[in-house]
C-alpha atoms as a PDB file:
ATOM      1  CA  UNK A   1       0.000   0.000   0.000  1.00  0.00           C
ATOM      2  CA  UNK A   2       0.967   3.141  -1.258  1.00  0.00           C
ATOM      3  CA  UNK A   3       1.238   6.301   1.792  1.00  0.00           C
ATOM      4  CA  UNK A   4      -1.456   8.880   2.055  1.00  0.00           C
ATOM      5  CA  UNK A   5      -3.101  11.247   3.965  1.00  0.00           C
ATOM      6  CA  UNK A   6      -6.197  10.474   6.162  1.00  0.00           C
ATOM      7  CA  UNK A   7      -9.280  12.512   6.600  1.00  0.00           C
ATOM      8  CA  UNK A   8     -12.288  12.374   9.246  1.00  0.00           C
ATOM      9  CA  UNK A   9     -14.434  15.380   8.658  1.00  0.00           C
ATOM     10  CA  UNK A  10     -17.294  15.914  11.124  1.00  0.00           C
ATOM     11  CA  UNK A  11     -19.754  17.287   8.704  1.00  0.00           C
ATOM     12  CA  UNK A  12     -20.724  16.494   5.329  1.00  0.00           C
ATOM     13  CA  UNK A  13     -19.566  20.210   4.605  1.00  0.00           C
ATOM     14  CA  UNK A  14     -16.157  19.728   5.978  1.00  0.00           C
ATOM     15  CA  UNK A  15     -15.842  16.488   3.022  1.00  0.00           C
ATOM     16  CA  UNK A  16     -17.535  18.280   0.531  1.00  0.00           C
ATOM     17  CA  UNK A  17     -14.044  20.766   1.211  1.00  0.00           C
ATOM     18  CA  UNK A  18     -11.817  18.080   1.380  1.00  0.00           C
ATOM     19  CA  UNK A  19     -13.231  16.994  -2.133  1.00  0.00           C
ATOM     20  CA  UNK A  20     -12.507  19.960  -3.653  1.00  0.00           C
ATOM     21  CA  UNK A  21      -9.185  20.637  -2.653  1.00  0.00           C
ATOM     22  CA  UNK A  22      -7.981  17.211  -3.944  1.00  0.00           C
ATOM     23  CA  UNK A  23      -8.946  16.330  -6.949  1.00  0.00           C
ATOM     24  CA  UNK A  24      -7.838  12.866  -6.595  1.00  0.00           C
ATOM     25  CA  UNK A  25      -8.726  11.825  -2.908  1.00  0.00           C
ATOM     26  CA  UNK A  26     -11.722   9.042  -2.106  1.00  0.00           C
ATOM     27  CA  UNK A  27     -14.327   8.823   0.094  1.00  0.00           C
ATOM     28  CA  UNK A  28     -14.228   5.676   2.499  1.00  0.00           C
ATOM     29  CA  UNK A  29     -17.849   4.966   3.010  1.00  0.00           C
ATOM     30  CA  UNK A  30     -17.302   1.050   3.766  1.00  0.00           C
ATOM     31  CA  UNK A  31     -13.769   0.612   1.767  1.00  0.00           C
ATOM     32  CA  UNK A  32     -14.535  -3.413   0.904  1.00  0.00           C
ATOM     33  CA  UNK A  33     -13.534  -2.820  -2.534  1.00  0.00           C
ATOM     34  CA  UNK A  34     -11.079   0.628  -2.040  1.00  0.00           C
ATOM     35  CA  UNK A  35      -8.808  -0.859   0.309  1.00  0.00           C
ATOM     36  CA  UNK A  36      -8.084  -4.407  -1.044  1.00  0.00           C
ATOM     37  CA  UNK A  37      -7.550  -2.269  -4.411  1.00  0.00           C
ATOM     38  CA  UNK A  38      -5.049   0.120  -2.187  1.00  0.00           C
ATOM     39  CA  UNK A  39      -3.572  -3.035  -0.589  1.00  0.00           C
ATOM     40  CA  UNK A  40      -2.771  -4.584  -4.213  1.00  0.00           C
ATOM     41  CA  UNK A  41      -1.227  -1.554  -4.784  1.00  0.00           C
ATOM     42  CA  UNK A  42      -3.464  -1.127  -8.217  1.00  0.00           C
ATOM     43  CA  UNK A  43      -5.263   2.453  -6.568  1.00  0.00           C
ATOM     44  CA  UNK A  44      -3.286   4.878  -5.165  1.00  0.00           C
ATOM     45  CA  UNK A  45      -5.363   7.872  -4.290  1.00  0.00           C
ATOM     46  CA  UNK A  46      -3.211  10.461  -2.044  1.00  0.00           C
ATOM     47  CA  UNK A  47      -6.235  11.626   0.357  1.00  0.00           C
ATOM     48  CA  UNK A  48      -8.746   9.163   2.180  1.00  0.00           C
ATOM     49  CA  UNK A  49     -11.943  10.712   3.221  1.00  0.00           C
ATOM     50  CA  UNK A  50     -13.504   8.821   6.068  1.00  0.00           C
ATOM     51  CA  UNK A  51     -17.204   9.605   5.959  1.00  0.00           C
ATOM     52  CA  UNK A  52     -17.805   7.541   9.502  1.00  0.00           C
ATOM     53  CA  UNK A  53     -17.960  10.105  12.070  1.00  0.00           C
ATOM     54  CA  UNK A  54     -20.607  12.584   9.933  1.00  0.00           C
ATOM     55  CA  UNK A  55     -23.950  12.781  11.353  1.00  0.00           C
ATOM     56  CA  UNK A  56     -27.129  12.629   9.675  1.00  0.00           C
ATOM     57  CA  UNK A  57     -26.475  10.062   6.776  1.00  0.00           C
ATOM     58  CA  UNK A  58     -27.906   7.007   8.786  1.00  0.00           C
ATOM     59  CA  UNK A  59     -31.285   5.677   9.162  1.00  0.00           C
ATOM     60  CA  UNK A  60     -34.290   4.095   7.413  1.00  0.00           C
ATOM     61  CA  UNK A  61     -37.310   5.544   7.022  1.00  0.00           C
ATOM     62  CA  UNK A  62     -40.827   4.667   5.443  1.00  0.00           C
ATOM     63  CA  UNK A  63     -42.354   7.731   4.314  1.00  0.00           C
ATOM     64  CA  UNK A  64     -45.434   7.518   2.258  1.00  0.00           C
ATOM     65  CA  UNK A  65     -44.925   4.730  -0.385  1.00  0.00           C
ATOM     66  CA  UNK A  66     -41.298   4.924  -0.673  1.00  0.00           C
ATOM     67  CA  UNK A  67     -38.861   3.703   1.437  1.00  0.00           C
ATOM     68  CA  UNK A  68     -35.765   6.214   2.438  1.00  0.00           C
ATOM     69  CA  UNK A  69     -32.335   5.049   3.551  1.00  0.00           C
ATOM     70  CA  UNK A  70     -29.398   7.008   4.587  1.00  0.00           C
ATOM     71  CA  UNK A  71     -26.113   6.758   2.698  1.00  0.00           C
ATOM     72  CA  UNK A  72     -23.765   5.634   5.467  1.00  0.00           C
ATOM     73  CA  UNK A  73     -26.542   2.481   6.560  1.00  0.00           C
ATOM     74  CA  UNK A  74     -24.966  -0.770   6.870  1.00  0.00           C
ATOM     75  CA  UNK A  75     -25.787  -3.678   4.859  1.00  0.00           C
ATOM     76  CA  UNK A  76     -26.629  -5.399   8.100  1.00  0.00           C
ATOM     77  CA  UNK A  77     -28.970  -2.837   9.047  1.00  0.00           C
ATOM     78  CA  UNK A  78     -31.250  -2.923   5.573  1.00  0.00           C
ATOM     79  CA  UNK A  79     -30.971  -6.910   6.221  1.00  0.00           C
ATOM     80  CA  UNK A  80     -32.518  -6.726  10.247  1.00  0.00           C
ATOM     81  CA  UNK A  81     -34.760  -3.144   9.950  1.00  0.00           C
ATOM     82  CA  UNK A  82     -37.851  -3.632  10.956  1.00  0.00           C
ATOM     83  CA  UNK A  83     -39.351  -0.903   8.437  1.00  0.00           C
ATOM     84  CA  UNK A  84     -37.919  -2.625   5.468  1.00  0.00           C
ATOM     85  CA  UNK A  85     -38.501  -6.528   6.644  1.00  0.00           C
ATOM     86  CA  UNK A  86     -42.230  -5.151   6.238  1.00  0.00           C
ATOM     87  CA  UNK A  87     -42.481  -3.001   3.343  1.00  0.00           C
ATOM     88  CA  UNK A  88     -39.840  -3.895   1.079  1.00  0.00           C
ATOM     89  CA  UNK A  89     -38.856  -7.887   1.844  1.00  0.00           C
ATOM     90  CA  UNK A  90     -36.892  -8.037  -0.884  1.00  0.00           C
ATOM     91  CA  UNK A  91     -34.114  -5.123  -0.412  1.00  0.00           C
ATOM     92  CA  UNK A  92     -33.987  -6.768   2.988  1.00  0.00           C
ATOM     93  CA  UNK A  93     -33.298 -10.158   1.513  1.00  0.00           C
ATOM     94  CA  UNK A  94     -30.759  -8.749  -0.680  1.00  0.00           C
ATOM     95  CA  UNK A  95     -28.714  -6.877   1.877  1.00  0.00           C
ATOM     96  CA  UNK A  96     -28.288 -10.198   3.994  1.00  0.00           C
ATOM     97  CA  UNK A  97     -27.284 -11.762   0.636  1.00  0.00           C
ATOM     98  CA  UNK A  98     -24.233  -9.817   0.393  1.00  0.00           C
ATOM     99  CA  UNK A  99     -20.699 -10.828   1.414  1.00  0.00           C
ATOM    100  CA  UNK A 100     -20.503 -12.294   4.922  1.00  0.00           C
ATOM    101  CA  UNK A 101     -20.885 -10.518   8.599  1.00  0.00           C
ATOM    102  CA  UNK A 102     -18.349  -8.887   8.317  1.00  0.00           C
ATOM    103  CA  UNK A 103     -18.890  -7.348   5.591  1.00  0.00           C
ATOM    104  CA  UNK A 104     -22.486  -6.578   6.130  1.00  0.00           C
ATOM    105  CA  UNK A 105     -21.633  -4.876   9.472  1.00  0.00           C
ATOM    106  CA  UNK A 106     -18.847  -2.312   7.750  1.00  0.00           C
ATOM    107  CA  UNK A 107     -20.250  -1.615   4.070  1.00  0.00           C
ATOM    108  CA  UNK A 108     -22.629   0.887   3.326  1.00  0.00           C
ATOM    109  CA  UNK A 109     -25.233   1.589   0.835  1.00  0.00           C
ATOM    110  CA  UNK A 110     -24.372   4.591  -0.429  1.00  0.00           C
ATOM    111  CA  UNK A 111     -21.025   3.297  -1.108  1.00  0.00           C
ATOM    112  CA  UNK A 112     -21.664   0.428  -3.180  1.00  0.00           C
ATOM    113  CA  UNK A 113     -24.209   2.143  -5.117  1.00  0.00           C
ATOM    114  CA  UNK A 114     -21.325   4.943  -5.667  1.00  0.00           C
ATOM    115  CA  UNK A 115     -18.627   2.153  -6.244  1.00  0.00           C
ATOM    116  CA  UNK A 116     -21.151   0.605  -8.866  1.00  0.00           C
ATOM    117  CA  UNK A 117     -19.133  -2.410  -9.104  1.00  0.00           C
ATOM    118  CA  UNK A 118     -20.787  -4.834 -11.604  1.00  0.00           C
ATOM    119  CA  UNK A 119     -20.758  -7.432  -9.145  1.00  0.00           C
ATOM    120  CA  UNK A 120     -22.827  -5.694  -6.651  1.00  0.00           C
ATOM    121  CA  UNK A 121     -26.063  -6.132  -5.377  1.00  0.00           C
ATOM    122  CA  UNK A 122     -27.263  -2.948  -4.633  1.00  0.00           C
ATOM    123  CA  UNK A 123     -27.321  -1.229  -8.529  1.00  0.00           C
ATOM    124  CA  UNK A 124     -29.183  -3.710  -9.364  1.00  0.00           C
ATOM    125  CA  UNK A 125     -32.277  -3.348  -6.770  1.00  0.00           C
ATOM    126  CA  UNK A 126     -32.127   1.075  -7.437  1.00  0.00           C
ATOM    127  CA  UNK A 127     -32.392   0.042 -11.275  1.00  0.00           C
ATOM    128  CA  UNK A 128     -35.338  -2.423 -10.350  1.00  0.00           C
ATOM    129  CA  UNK A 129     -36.976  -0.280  -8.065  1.00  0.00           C
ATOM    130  CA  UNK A 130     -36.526   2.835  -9.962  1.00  0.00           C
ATOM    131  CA  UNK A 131     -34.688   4.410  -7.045  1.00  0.00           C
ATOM    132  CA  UNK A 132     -33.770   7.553  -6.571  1.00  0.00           C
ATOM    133  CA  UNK A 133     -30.199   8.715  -5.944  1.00  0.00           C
ATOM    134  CA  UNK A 134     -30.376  11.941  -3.456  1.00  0.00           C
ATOM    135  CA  UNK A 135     -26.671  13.679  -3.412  1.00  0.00           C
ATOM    136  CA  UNK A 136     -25.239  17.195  -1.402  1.00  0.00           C
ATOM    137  CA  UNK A 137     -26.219  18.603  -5.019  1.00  0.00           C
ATOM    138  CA  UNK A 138     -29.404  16.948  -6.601  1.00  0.00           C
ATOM    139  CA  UNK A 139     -32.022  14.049  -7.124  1.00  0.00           C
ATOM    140  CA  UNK A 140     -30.614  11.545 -10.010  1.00  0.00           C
ATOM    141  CA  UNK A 141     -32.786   9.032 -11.522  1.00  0.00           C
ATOM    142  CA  UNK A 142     -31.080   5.682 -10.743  1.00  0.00           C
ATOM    143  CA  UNK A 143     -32.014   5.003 -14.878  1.00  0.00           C
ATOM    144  CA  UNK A 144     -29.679   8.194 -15.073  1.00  0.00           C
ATOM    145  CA  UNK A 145     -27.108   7.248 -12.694  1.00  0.00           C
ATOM    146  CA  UNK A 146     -25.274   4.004 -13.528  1.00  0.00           C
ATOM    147  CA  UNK A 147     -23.417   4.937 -16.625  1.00  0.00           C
ATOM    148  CA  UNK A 148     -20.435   2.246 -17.058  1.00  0.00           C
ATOM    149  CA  UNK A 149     -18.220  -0.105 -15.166  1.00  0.00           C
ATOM    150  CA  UNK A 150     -17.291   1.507 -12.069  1.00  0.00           C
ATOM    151  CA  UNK A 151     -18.558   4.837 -13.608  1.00  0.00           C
ATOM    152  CA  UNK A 152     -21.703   6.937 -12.408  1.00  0.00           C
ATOM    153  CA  UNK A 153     -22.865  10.569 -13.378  1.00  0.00           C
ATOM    154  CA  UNK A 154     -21.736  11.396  -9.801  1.00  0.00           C
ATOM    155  CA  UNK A 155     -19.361  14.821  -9.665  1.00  0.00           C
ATOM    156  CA  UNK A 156     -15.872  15.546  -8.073  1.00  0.00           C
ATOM    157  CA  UNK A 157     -17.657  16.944  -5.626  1.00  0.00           C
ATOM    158  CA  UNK A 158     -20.486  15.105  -4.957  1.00  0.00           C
ATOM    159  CA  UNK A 159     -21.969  12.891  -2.259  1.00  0.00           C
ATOM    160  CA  UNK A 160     -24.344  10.672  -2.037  1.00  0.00           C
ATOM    161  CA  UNK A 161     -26.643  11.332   0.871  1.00  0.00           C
ATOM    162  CA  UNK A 162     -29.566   8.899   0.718  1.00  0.00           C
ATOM    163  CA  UNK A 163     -31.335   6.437  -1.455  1.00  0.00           C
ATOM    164  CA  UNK A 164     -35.004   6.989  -1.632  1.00  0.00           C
ATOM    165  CA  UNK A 165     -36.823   3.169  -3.223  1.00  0.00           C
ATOM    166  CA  UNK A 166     -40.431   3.765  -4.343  1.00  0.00           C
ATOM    167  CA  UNK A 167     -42.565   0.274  -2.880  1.00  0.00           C
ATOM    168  CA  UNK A 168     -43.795  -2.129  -5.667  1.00  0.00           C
ATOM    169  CA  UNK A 169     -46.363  -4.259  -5.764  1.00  0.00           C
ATOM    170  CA  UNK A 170     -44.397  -6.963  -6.759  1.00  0.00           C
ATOM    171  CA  UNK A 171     -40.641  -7.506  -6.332  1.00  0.00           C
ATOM    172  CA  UNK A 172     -38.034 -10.853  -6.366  1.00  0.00           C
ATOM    173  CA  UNK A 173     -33.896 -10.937  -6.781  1.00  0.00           C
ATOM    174  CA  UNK A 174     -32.507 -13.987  -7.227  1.00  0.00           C
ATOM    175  CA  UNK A 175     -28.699 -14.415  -7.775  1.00  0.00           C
ATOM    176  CA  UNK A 176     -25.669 -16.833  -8.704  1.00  0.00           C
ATOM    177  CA  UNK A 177     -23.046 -16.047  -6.386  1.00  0.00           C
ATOM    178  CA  UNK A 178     -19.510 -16.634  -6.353  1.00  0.00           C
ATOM    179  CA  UNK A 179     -19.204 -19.225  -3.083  1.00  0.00           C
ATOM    180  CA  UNK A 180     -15.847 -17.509  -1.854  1.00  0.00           C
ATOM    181  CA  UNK A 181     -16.703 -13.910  -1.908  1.00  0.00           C
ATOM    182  CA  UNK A 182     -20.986 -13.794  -2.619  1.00  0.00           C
ATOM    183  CA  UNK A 183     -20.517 -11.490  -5.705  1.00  0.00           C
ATOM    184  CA  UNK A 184     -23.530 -11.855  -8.149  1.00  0.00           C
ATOM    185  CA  UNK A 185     -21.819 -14.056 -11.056  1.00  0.00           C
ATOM    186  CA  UNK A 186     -25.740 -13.427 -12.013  1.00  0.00           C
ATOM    187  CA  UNK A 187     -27.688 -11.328 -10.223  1.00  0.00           C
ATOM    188  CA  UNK A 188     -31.625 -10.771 -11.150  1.00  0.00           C
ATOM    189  CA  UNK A 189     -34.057  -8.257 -10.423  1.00  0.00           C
ATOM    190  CA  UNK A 190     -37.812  -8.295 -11.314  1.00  0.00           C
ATOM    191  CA  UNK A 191     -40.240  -5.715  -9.877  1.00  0.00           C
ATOM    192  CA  UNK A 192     -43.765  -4.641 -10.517  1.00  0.00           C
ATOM    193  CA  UNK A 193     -45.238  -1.272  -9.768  1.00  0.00           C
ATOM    194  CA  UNK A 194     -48.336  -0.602 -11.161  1.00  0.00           C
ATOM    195  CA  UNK A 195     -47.982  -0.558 -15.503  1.00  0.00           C
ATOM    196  CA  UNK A 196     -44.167  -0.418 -14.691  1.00  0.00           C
ATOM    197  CA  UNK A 197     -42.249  -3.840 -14.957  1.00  0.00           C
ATOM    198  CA  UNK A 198     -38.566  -3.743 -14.627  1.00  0.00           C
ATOM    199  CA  UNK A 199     -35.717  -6.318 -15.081  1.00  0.00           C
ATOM    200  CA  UNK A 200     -32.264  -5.139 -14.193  1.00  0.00           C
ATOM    201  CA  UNK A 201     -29.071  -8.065 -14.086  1.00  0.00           C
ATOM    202  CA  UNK A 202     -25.973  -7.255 -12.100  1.00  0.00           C
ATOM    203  CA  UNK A 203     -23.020  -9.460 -13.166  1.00  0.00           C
ATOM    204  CA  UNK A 204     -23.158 -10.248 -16.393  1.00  0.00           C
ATOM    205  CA  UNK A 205     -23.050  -6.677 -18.229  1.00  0.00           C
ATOM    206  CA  UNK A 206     -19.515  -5.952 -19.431  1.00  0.00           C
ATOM    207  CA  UNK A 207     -20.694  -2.027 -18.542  1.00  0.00           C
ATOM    208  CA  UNK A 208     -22.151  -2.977 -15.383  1.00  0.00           C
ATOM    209  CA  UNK A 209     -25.590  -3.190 -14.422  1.00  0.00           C
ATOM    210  CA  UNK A 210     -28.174  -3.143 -16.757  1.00  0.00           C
ATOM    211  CA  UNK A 211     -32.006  -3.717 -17.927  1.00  0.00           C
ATOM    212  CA  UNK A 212     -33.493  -6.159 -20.166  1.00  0.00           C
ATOM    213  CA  UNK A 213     -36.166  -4.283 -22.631  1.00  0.00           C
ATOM    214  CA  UNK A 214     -37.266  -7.472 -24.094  1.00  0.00           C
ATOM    215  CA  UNK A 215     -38.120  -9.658 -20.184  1.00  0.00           C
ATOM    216  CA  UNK A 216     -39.938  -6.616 -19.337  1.00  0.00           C
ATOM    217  CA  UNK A 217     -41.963  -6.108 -22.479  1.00  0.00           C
ATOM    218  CA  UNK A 218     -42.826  -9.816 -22.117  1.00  0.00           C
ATOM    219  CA  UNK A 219     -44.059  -9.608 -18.699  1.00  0.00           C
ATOM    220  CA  UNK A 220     -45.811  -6.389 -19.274  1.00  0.00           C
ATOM    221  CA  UNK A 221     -48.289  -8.449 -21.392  1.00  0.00           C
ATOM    222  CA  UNK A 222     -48.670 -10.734 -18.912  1.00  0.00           C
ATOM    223  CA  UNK A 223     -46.639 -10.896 -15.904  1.00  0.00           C
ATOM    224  CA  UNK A 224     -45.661 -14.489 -15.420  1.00  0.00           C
ATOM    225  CA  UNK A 225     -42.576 -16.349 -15.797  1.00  0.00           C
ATOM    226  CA  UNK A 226     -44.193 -18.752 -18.729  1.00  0.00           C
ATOM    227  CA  UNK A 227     -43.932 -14.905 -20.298  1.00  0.00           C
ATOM    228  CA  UNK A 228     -40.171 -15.206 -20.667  1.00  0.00           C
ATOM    229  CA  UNK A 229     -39.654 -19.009 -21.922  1.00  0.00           C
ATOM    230  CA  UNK A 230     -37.520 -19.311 -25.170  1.00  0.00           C
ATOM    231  CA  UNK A 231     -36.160 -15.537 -24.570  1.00  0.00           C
ATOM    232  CA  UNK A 232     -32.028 -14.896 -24.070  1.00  0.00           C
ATOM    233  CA  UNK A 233     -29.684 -12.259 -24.130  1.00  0.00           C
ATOM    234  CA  UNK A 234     -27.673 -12.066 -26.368  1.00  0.00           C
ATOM    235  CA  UNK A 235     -24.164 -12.709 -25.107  1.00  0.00           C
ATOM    236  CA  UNK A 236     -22.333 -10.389 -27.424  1.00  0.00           C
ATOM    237  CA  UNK A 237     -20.426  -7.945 -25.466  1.00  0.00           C
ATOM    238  CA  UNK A 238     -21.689  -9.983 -22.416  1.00  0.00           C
ATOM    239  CA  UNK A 239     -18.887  -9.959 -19.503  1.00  0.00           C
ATOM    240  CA  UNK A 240     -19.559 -13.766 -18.694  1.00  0.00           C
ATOM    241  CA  UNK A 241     -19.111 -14.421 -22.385  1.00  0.00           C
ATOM    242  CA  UNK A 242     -15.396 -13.148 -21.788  1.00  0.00           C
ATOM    243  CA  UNK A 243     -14.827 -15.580 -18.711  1.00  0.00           C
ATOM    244  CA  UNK A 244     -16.395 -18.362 -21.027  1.00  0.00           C
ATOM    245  CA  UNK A 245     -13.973 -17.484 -23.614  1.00  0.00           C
ATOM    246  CA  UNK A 246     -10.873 -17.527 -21.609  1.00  0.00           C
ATOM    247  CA  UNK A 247     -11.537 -20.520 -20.262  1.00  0.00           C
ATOM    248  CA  UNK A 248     -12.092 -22.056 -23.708  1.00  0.00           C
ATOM    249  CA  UNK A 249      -8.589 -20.605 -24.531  1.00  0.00           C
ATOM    250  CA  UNK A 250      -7.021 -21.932 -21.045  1.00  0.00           C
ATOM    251  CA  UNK A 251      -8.472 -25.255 -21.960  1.00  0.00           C
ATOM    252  CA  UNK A 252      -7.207 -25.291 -25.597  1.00  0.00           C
ATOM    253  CA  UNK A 253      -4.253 -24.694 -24.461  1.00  0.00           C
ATOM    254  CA  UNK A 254      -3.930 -26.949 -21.602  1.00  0.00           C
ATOM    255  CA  UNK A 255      -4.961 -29.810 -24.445  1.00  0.00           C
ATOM    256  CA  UNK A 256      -1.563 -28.814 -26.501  1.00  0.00           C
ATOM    257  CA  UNK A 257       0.349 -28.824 -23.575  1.00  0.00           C
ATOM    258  CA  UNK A 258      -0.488 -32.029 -22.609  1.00  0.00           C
ATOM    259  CA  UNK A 259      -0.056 -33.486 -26.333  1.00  0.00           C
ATOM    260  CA  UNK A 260       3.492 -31.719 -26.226  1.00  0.00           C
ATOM    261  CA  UNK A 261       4.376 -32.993 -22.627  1.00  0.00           C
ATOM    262  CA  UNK A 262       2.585 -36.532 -22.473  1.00  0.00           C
ATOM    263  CA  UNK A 263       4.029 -37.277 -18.865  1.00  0.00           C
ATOM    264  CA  UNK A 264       2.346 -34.419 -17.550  1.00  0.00           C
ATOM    265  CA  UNK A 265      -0.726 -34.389 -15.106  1.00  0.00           C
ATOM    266  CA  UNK A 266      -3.880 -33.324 -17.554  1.00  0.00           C
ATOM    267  CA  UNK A 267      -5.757 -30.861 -15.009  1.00  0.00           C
ATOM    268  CA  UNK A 268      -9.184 -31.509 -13.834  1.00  0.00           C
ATOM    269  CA  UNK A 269     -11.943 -30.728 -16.666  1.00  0.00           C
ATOM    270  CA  UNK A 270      -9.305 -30.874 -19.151  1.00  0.00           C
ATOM    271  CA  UNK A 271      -8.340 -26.998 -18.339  1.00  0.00           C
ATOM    272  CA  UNK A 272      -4.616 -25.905 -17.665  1.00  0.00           C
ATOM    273  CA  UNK A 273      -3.325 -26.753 -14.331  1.00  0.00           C
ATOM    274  CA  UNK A 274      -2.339 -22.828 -13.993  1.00  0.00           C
ATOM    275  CA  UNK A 275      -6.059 -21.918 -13.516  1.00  0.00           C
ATOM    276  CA  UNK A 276      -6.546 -25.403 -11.412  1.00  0.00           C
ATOM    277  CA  UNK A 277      -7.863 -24.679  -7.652  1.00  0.00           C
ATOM    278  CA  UNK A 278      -4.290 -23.921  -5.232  1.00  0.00           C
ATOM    279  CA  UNK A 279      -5.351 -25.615  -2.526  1.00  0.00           C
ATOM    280  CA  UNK A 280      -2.016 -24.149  -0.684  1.00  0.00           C
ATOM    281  CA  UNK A 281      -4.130 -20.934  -0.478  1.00  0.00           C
ATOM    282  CA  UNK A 282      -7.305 -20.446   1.609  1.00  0.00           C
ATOM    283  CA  UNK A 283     -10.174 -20.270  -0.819  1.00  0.00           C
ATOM    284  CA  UNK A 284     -10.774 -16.384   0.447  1.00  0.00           C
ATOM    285  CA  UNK A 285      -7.948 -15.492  -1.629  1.00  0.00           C
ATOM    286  CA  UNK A 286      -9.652 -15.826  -4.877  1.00  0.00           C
ATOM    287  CA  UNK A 287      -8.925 -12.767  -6.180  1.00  0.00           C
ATOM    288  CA  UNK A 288      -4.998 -13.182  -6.482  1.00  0.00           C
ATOM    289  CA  UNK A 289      -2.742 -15.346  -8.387  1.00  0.00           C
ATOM    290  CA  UNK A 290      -0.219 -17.961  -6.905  1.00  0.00           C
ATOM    291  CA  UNK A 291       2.059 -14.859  -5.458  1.00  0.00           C
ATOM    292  CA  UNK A 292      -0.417 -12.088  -4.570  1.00  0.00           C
ATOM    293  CA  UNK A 293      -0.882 -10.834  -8.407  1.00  0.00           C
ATOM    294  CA  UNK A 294      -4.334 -10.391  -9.831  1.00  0.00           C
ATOM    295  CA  UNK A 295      -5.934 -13.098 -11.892  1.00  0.00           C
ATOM    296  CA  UNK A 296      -5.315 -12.466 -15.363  1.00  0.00           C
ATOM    297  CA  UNK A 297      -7.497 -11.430 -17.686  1.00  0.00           C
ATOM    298  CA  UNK A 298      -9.576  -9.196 -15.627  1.00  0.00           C
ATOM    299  CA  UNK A 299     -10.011  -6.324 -17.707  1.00  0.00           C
ATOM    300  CA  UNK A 300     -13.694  -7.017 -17.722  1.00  0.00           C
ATOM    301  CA  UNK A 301     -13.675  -6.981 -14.103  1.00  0.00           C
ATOM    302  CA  UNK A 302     -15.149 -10.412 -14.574  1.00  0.00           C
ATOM    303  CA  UNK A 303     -13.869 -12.228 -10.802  1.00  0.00           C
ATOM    304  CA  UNK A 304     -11.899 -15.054 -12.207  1.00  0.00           C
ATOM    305  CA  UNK A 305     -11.699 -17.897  -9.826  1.00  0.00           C
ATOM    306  CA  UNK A 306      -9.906 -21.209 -10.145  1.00  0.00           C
ATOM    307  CA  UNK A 307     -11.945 -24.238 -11.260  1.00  0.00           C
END
């Protein structure tokens, strides 16, 4: 890990300051995905902004149909409140989905939904709801917000404050995890509100998250799942289509180096022993190669993990 300099401001204010007078700096809101990145040495950012100590950026709330959470809420907190185990089950369900305890009891909404990591849970349930992203500066459409990989329409200086989720009538998220780390491989989710059907999938979009025009035309007309039998996406551009294909490639070349080196171990499922499962290394460290470097080929930000 690279040095920097450490920020706590008390107010949101004071790190709206800090923001602007370093251009480069980051706001730790959680840090689950900043500081292993920091740690790898593959960020670097000179100023850390801890947003921990600022009041006013916690809390749940139901308020009319819509349900209203502060940035700086836990995971764990989503998962156990009261007001959203009652009027929106399924944001509850999906914030005990992610990671493990100890990740639920440090990360924050409003961080992962900043981060937009297209792995994570939490785009995926504002672009299902049709949330809407409150900030120091202005109310963004969540359809507005999620613009890329790791990329939002979020400012220098601009913080997230609170998520505001409208209630649907009808709402499910079902996901493929990764067993190591619980990132959506797949994530899916399907809400109903009134003549509004949406379908966003976390995971598998090589821009990030994403919605599906064609499942949610199909279940407009009738909203059933016999509605979306014999329809795909098309896998074109598709981040798990990348995976797939280096795989294939690892395999085809595992094949050739067994045909040149015929007294040589053939790796399980015929791939090449270099992606094989290290079972020197505790299966948490699935997001590093044999001496602490990334997994290759993650330019899609696909998580490669050993077979």
């Amino acid at each position: 890990m690279y040095s920097f300099t450490f920020e706590r401001p008390q107010t949101l204010r004071q790190a709206v300051n800090l923001l602007s007078k370093n251009a480069d700096a980051k706001l730790l809101a959680g840090g689950h995905t900043l500081l292993p990145t920091m740690k790898l040495r593959l960020a670097n950012p000179p100023v850390l902004i801890d947003m921990s100590r600022i009041e006013g950026l916690t809390g749940i709330e139901l308020t009319g149909r819509a349900v209203t959470i502060g940035a700086l809420t836990r995971h764990n907190d989503v998962h156990t409140s009261p007001v959203v185990q009652q009027a929106l089950p399924v944001l509850a369900k999906l914030a005990g989905l992610i990671g493990d305890p100890a990740v639920r009891h440090m990360g924050t909404i409003g961080g992962s939904v900043a981060n937009n990591d297209p792995n994570a849970d939490y785009p995926a349930a504002c672009l299902g709801l049709g949330a809407t992203i409150i900030t120091n500066k202005r109310r963004i459409k969540a359809d507005d917000f999620f613009t890329g990989m790791f990329s939002t329409v979020l400012e220098p200086s601009e913080i997230i404050t609170k998520v505001i989720f409208p209630l649907p009538k009808k709402a499910a998220y079902q996901k493929f995890r990764n067993q190591a780390s619980r990132f959506a491989l797949v994530g899916v989710f399907v809400a109903k509100r009134g003549s509004d059907i949406r379908v966003a999938v976390t995971g598998a979009g090589s821009n990030g998250v994403f919605r599906v025009k064609s499942f949610e035309e199909a279940l407009a007309k009738r909203f059933s799942p016999k509605s979306l039998e014999g329809l795909t996406i098309p896998a074109d551009g598709d981040c798990l289509r990348g995976l797939h294909a280096a795989l294939e490639r690892a395999a085809d070349d595992g094949g050739k180096r067994q045909r040149s080196e015929p007294g040589r171990e053939r790796g399980r499922l015929g791939l090449a022993p270099s992606i094989q499962r290290d079972t020197r290394r505790p299966s948490g460290q699935h997001m590093t190669g044999r001496r602490g470097e990334p997994v290759p080929d993650q330019q899609n930000r696909c998580h490669a993990f050993r077979l």
